[in-house]
N, C-alpha and C. Protein backbone atom coordinates (compact mmCIF):
# COMPACT_ATOMS: atom_id res chain seq x y z
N UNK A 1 -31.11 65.17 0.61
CA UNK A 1 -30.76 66.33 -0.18
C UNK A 1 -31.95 66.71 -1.05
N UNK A 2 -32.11 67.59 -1.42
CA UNK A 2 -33.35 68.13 -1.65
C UNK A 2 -32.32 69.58 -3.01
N UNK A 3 -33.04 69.21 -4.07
CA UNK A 3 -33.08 70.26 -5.32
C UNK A 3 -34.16 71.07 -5.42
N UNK A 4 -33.90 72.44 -4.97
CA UNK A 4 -34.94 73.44 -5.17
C UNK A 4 -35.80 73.52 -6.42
N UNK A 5 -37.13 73.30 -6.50
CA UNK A 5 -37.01 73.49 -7.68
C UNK A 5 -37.86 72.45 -8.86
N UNK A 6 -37.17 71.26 -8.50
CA UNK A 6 -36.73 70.44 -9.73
C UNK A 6 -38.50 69.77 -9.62
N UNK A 7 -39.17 69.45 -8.61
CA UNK A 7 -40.31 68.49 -8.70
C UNK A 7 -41.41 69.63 -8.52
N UNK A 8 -42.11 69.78 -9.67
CA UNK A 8 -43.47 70.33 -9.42
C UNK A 8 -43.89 70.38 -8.15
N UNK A 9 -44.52 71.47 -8.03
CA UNK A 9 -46.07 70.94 -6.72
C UNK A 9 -46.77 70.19 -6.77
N UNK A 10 -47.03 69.02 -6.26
CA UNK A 10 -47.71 67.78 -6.47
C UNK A 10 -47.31 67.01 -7.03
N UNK A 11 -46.03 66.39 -7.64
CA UNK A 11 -45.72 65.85 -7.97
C UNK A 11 -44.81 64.85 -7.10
N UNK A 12 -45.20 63.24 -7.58
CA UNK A 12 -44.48 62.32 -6.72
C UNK A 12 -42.93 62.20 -7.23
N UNK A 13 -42.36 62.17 -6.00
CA UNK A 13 -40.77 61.74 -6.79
C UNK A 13 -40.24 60.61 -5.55
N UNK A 14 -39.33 59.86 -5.82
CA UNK A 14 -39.09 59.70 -7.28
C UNK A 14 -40.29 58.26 -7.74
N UNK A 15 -40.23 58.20 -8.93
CA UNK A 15 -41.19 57.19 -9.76
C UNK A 15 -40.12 56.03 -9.69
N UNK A 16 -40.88 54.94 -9.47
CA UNK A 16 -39.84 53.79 -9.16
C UNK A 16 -39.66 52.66 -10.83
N UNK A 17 -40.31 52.96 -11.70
CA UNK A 17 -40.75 52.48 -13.08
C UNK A 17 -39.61 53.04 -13.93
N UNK A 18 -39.16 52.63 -14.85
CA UNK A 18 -37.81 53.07 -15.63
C UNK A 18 -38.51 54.31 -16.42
N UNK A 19 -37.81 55.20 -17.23
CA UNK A 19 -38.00 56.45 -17.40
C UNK A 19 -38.27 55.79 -19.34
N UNK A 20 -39.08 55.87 -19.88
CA UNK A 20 -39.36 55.00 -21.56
C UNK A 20 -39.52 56.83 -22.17
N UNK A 21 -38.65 55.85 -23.21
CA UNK A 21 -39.25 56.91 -24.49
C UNK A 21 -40.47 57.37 -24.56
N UNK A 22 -40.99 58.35 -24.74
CA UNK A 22 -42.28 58.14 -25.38
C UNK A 22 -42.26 58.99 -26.88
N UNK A 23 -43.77 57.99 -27.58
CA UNK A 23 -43.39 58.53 -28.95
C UNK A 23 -42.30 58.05 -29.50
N UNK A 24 -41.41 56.50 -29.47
CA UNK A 24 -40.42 56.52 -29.97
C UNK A 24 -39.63 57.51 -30.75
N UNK A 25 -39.38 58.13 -29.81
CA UNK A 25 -38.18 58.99 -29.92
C UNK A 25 -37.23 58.69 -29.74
N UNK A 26 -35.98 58.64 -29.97
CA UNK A 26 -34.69 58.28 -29.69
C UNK A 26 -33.69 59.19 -29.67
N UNK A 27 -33.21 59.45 -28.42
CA UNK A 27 -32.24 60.56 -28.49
C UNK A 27 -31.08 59.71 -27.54
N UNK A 28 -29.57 59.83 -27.82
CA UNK A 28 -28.71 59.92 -27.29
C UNK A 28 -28.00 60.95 -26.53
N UNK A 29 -27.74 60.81 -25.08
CA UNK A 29 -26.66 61.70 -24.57
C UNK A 29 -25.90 61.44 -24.67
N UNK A 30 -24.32 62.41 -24.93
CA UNK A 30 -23.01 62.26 -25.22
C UNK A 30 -22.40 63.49 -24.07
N UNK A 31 -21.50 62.91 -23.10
CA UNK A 31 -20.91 63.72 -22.24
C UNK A 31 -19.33 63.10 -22.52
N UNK A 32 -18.72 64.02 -23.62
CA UNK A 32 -17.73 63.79 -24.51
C UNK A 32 -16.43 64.05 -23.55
N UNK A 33 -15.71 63.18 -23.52
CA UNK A 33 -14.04 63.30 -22.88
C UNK A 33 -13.27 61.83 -23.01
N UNK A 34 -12.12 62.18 -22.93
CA UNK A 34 -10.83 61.52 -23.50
C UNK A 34 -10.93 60.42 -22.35
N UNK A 35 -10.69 60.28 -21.08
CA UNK A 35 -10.97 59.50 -19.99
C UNK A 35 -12.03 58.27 -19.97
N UNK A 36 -13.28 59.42 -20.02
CA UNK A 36 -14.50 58.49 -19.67
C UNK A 36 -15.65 59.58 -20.18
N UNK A 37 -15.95 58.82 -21.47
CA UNK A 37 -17.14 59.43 -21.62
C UNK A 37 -18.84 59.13 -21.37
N UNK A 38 -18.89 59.80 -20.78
CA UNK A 38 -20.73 59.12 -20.62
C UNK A 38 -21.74 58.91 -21.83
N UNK A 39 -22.66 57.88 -21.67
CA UNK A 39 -23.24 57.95 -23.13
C UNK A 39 -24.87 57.15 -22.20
N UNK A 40 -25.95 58.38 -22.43
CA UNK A 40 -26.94 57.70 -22.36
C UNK A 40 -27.94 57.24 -23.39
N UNK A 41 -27.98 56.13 -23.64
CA UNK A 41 -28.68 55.53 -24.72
C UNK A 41 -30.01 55.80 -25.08
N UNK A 42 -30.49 55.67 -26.41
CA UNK A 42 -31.97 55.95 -26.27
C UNK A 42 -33.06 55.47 -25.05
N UNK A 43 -32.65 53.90 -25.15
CA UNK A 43 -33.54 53.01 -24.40
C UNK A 43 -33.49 53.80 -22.48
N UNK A 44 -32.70 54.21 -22.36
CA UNK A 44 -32.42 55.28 -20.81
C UNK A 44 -31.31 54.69 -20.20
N UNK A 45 -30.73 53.67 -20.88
CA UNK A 45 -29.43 52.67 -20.27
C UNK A 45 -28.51 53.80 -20.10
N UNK A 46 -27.40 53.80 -19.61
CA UNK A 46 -26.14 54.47 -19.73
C UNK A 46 -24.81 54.00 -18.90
N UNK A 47 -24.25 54.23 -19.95
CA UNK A 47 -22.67 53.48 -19.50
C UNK A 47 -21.29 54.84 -19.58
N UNK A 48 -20.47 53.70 -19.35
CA UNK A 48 -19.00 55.18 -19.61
C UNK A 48 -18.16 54.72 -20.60
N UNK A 49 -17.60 54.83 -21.44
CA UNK A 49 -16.50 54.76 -22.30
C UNK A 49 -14.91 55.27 -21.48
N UNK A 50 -14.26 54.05 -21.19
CA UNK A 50 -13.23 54.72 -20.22
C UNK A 50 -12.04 53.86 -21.28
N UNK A 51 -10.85 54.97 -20.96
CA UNK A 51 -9.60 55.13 -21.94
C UNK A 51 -8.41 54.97 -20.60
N UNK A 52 -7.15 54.52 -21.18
CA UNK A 52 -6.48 54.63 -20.46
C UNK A 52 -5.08 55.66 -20.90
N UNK A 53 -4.64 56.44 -20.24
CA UNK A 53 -3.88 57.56 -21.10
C UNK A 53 -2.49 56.63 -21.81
N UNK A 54 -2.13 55.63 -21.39
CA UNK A 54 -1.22 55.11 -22.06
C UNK A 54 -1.20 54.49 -22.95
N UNK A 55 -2.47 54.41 -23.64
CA UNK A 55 -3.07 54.15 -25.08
C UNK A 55 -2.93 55.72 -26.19
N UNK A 56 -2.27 56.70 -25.39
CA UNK A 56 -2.46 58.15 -26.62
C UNK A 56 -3.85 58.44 -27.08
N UNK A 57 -3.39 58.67 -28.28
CA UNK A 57 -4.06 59.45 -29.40
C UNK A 57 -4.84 58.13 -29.55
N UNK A 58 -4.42 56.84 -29.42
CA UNK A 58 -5.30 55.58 -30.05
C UNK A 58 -6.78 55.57 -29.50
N UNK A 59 -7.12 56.42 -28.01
CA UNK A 59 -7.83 56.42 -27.40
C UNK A 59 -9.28 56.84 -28.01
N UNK A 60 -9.30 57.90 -28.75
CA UNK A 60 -10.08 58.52 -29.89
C UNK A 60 -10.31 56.92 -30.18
N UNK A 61 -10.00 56.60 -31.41
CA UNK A 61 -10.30 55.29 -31.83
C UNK A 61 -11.77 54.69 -30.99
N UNK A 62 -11.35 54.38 -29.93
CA UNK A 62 -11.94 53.38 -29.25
C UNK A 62 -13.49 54.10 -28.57
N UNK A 63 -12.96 55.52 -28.74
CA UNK A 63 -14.23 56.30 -28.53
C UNK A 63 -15.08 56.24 -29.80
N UNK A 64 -14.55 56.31 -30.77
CA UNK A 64 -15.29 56.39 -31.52
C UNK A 64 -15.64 55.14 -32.45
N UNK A 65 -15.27 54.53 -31.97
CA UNK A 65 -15.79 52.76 -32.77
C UNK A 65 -16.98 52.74 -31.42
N UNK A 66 -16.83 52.70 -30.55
CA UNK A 66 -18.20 52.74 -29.33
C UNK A 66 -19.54 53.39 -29.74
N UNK A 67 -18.95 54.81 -30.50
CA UNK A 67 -20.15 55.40 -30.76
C UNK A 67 -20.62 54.96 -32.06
N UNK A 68 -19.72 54.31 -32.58
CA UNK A 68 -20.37 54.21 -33.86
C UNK A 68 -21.40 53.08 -33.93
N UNK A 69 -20.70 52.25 -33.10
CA UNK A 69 -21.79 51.07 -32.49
C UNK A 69 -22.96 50.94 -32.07
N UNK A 70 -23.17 52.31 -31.38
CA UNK A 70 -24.26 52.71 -30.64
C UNK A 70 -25.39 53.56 -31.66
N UNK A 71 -24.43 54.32 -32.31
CA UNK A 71 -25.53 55.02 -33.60
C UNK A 71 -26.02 53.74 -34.39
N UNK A 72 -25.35 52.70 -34.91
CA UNK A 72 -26.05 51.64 -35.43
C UNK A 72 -26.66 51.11 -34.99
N UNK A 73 -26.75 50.60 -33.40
CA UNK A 73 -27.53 50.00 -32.85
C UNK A 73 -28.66 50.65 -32.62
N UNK A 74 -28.94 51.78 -32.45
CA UNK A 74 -30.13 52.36 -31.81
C UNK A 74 -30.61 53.32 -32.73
N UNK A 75 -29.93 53.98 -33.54
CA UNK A 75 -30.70 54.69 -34.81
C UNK A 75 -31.26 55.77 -34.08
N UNK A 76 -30.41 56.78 -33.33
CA UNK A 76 -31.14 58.15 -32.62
C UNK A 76 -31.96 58.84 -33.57
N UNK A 77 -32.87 59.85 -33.43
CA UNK A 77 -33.32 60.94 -34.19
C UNK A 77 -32.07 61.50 -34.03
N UNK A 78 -31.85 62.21 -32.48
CA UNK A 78 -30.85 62.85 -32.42
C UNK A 78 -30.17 62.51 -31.20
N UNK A 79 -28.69 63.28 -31.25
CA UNK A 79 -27.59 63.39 -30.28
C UNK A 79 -27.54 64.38 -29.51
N UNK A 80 -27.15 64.47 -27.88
CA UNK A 80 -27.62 65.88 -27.24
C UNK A 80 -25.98 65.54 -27.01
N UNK A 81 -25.26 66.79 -26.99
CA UNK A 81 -24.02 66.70 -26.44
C UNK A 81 -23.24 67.66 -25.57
N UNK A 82 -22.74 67.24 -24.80
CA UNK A 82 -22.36 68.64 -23.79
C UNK A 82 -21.33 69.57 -24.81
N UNK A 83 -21.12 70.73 -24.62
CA UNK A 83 -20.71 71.59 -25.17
C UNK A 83 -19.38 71.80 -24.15
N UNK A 84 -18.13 72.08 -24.83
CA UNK A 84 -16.68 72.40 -24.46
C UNK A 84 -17.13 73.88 -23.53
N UNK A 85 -16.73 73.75 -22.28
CA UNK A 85 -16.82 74.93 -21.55
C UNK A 85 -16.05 75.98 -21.85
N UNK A 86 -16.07 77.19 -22.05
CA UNK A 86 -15.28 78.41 -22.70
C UNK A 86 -14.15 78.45 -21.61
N UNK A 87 -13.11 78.70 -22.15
CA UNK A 87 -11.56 79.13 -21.28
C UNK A 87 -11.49 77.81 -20.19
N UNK A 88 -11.90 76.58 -20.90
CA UNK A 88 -11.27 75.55 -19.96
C UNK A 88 -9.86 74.89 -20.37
N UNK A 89 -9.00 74.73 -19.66
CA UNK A 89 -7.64 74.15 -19.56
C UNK A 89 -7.61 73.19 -20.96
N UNK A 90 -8.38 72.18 -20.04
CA UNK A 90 -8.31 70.74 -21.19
C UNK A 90 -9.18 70.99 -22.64
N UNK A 91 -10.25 72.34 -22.84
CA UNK A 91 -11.00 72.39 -24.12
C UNK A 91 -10.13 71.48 -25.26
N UNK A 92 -8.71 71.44 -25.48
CA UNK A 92 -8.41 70.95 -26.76
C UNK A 92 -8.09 69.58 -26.78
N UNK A 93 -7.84 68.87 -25.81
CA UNK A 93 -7.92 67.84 -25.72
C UNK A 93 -9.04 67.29 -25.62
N UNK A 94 -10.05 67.72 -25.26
CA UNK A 94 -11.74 67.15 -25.51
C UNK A 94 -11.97 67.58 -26.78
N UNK A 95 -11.25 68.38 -27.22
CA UNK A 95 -12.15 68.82 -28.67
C UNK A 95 -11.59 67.75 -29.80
N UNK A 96 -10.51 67.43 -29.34
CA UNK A 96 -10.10 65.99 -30.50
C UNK A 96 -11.34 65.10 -30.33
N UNK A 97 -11.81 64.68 -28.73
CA UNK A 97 -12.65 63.73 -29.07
C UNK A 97 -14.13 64.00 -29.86
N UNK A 98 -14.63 65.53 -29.45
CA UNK A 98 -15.69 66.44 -30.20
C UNK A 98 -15.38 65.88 -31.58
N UNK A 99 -14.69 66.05 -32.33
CA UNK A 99 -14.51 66.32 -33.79
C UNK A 99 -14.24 64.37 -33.81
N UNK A 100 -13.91 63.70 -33.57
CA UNK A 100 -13.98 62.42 -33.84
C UNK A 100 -15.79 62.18 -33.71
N UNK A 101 -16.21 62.05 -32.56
CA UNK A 101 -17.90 61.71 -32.52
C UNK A 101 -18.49 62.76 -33.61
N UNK A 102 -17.96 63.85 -33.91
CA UNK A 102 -18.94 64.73 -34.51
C UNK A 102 -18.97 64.25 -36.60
N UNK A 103 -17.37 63.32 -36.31
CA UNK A 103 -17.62 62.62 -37.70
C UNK A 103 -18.50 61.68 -37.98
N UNK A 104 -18.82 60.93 -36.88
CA UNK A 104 -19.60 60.00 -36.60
C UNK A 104 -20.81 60.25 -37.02
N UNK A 105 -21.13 61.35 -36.34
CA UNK A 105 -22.76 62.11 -35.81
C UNK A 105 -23.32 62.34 -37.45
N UNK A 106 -21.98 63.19 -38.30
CA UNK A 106 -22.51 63.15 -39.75
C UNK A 106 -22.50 62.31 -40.72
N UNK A 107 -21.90 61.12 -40.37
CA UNK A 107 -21.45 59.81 -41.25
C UNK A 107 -23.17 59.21 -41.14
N UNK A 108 -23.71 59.39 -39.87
CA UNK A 108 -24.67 58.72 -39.27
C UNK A 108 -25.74 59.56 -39.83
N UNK A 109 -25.93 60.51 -40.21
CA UNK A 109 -27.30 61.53 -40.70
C UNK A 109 -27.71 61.71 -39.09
N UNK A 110 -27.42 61.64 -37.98
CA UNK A 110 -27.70 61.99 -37.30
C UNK A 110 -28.11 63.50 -36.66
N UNK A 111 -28.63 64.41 -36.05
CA UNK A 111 -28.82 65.82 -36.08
C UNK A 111 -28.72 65.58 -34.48
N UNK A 112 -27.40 66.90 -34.33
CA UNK A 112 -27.21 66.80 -33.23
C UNK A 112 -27.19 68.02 -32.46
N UNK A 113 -27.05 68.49 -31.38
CA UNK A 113 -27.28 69.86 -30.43
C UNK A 113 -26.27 69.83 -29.16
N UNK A 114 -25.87 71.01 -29.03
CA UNK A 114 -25.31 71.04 -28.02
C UNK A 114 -24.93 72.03 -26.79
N UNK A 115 -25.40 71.30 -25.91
CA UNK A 115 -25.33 72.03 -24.39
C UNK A 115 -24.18 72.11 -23.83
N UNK A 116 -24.10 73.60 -23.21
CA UNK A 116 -23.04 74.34 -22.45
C UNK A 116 -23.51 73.52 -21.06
N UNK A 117 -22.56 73.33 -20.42
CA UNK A 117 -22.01 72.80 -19.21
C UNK A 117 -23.46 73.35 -17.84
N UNK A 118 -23.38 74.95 -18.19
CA UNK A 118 -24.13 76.16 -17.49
C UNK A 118 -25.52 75.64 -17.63
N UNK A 119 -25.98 75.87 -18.65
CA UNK A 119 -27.04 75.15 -19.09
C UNK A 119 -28.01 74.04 -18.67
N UNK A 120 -26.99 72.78 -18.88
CA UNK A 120 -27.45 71.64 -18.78
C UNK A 120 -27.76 71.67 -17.12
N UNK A 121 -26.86 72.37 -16.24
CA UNK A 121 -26.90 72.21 -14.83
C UNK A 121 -28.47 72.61 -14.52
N UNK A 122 -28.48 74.24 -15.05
CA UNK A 122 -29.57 74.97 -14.61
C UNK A 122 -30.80 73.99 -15.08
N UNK A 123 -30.85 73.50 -16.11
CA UNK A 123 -32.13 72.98 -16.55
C UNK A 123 -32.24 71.80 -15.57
N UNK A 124 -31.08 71.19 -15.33
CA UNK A 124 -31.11 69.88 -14.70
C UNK A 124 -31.62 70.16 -12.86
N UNK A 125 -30.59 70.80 -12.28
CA UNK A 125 -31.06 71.89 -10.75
C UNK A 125 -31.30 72.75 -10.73
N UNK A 126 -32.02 73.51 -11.37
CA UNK A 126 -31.81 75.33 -11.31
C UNK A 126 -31.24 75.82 -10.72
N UNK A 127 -29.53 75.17 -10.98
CA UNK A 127 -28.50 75.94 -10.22
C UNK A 127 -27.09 75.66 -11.48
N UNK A 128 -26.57 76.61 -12.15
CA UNK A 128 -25.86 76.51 -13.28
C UNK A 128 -24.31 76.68 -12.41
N UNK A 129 -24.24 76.50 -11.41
CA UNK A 129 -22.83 75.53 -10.83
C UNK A 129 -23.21 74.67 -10.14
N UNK A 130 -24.24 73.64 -10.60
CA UNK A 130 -24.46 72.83 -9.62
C UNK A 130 -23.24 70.97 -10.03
N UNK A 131 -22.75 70.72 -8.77
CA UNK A 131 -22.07 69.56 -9.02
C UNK A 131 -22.31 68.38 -9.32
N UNK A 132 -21.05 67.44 -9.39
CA UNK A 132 -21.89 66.22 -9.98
C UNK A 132 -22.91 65.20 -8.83
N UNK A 133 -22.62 65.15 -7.38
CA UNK A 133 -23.18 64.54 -6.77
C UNK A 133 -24.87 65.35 -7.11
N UNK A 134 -25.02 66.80 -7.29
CA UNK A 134 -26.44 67.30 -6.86
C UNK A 134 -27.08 66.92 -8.45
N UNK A 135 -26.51 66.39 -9.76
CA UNK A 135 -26.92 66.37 -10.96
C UNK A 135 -27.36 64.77 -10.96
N UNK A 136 -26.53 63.85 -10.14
CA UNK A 136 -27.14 62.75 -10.06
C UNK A 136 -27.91 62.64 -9.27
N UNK A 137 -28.46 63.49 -7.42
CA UNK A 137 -29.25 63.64 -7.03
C UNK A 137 -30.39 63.93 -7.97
N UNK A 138 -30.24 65.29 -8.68
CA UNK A 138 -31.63 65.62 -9.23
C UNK A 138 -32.14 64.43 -10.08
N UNK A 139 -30.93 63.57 -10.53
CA UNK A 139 -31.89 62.94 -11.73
C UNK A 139 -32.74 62.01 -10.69
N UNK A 140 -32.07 61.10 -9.45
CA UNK A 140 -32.94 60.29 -8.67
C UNK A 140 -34.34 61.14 -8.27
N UNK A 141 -34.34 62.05 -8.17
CA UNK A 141 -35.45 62.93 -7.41
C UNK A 141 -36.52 62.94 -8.35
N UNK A 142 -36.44 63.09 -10.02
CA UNK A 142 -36.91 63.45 -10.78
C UNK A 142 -37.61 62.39 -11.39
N UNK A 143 -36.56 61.00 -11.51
CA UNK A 143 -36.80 59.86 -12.05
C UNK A 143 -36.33 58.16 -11.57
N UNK A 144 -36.00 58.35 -10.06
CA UNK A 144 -35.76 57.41 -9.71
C UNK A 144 -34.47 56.66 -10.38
N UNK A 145 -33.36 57.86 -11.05
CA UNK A 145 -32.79 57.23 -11.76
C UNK A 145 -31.20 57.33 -10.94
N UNK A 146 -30.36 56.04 -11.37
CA UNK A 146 -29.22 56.16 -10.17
C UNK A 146 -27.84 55.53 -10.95
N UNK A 147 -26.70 55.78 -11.00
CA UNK A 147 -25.74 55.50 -11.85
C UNK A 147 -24.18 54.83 -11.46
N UNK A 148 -24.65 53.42 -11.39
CA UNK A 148 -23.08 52.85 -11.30
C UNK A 148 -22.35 53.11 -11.56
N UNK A 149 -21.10 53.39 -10.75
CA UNK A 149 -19.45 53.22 -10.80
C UNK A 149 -19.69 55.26 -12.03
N UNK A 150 -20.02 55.80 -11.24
CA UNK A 150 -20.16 57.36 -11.91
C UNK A 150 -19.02 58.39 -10.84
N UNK A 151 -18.62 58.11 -10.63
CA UNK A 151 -17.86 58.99 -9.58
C UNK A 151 -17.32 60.55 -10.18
N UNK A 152 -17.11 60.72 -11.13
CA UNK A 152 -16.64 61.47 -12.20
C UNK A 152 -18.40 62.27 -12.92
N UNK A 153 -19.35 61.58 -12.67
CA UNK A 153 -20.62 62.15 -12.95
C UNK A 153 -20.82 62.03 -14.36
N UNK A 154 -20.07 61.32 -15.00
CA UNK A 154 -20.07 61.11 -16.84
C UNK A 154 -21.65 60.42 -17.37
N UNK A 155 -22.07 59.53 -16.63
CA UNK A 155 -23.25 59.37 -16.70
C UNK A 155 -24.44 59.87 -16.13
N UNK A 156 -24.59 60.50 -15.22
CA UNK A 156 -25.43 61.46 -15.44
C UNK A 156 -25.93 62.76 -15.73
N UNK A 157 -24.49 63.24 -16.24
CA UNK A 157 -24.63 64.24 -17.64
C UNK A 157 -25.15 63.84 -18.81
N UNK A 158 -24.63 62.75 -18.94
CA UNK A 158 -25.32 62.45 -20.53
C UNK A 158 -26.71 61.44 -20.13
N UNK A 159 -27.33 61.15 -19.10
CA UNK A 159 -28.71 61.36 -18.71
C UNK A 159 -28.91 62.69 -18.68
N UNK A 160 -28.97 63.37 -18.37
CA UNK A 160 -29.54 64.77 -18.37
C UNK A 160 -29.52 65.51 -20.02
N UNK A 161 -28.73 65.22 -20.59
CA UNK A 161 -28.27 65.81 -21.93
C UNK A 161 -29.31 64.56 -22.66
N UNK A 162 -29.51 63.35 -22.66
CA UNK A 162 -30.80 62.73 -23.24
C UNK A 162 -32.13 63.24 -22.93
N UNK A 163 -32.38 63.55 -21.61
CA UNK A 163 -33.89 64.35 -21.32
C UNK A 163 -33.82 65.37 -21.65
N UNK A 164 -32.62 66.27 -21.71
CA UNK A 164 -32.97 67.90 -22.34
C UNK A 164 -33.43 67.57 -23.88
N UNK A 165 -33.17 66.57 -24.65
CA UNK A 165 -33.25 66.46 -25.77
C UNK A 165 -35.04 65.94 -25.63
N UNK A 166 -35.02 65.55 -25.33
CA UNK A 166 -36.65 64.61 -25.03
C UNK A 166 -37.37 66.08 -24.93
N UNK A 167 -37.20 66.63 -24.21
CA UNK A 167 -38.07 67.79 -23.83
C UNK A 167 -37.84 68.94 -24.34
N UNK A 168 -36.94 69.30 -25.18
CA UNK A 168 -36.73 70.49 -26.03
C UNK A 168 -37.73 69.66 -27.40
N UNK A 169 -38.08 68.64 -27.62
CA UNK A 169 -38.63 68.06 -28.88
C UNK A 169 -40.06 68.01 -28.44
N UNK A 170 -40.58 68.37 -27.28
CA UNK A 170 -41.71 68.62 -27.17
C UNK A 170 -41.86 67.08 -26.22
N UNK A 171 -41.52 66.31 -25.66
CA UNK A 171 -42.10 64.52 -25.62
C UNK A 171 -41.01 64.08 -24.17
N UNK A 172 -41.21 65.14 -22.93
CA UNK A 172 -40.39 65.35 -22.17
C UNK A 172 -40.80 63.90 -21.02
N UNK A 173 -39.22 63.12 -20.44
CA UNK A 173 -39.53 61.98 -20.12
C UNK A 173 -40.24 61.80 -18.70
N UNK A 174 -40.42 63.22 -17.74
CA UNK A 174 -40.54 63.26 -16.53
C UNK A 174 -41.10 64.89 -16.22
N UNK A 175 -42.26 65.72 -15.51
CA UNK A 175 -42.64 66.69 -15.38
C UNK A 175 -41.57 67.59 -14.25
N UNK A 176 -41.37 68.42 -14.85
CA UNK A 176 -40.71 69.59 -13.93
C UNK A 176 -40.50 70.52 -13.70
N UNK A 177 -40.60 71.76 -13.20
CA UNK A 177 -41.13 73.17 -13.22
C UNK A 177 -40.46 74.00 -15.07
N UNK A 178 -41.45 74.48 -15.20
CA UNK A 178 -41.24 75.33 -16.40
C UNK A 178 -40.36 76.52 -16.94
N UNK A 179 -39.91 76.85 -15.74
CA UNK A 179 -38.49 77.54 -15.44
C UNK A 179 -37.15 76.73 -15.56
N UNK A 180 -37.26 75.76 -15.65
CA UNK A 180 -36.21 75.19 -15.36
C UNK A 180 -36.25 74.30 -17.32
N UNK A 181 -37.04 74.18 -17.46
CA UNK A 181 -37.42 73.59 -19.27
C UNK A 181 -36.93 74.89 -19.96
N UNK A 182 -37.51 76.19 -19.96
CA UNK A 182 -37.02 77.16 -19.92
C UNK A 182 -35.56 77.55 -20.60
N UNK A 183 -34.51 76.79 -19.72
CA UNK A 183 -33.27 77.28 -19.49
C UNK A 183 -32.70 76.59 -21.20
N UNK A 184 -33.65 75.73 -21.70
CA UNK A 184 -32.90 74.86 -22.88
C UNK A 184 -33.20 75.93 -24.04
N UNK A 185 -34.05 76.92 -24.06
CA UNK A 185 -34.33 78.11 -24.92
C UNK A 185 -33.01 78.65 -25.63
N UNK A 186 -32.11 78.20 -24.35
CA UNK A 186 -30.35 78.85 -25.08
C UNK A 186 -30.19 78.00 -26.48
N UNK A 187 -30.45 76.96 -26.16
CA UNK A 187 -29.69 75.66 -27.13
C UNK A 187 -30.37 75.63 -28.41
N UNK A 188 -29.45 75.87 -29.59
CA UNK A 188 -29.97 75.97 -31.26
C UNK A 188 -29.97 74.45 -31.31
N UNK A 189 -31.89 73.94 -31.33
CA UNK A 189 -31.62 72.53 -31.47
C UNK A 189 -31.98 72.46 -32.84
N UNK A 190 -31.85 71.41 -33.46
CA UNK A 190 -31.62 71.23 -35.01
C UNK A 190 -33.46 70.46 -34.91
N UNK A 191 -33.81 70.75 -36.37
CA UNK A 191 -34.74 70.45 -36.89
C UNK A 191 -34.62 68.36 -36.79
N UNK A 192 -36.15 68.04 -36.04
CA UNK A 192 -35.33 66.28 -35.94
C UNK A 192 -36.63 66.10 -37.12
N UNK A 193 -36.32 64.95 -37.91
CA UNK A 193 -37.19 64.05 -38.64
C UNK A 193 -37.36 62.73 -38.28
N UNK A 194 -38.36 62.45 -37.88
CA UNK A 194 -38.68 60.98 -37.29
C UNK A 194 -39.44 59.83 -38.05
């Protein structure tokens, strides 16, 4: 499978070496939902936060003691987070978990930004309906990067939502056409202090 697009001219893909900060920078991805949320860590790790619905409302909780764990442990500059898609079904039930992490995010002095669904795709494939198999393709293509037990694609949204952050800050983790960097121009990212 092949992403139009995504690898420069001349450029090798994928790089077989883990994808590092550079500039210790630290940014977290957050691909926020009640189920299973994706969370890619500064260090480039990423895992899922998975809930079971017969836990309720307690489920929040457990999302958000995870993140809070993770803001302590790793001390982001900032948080990249997917943004609630407009006129979606479930928006309010993700938005409980939004407003739980987003207490977090300010408890934490953290400065955070957030990407529309549309967005993150285009920057990620230059294709803003692109799915989850072609979003974890692009990231292998880009960075040799590949995501256990993701079936749902929760982790490599919030890989992608950590490199948009890397590269909207100027300190981007992997080269890729300039049209496609471009597309993060939408996103009001917050002033980071490092």
């Amino acid at each position: 499978m092949t992403i139009p697009g995504l690898i420069a001219p001349g450029a090798l893909a994928p790089i077989s070496a883990p994808v590092a900060a550079p500039s210790g920078l630290r940014v977290i991805g957050l691909d926020l939902s009640l189920t299973s949320t994706g969370v890619a860590l500064p260090d480039g790790t990423t895992y899922r936060i998975k809930t079971h619905s017969d836990a309720g409302d307690r489920r929040l909780l457990h999302i958000r003691d995870s993140i809070r764990d993770d803001l302590a442990d790793h001390r982001p500059h900032l948080a990249v987070v997917e943004d609630l898609p407009k006129h979606a079904m479930a928006a309010g039930i993700t938005a409980k978990v939004h407003g739980a992490v987003l207490c977090e995010l300010l408890d934490a002095g953290v400065p955070y930004a957030y990407v529309v669904p549309a967005t993150l795709k285009a920057f990620a494939c230059d294709n803003g309906r692109a799915d989850k198999s072609e979003m974890a393709a692009a990231a292998y293509l880009a960075a040799g990067a590949t995501f256990a037990d993701d079936k749902g694609g929760d982790q490599a949204d919030a890989w992608w939502l950590r490199a948009a952050g890397h590269d909207a800050l100027g300190h981007p983790l992997f080269g890729m056409p300039q049209a496609q960097r471009n597309r993060l121009l939408k996103v009001s990212w917050p002033e980071v202090i490092r």
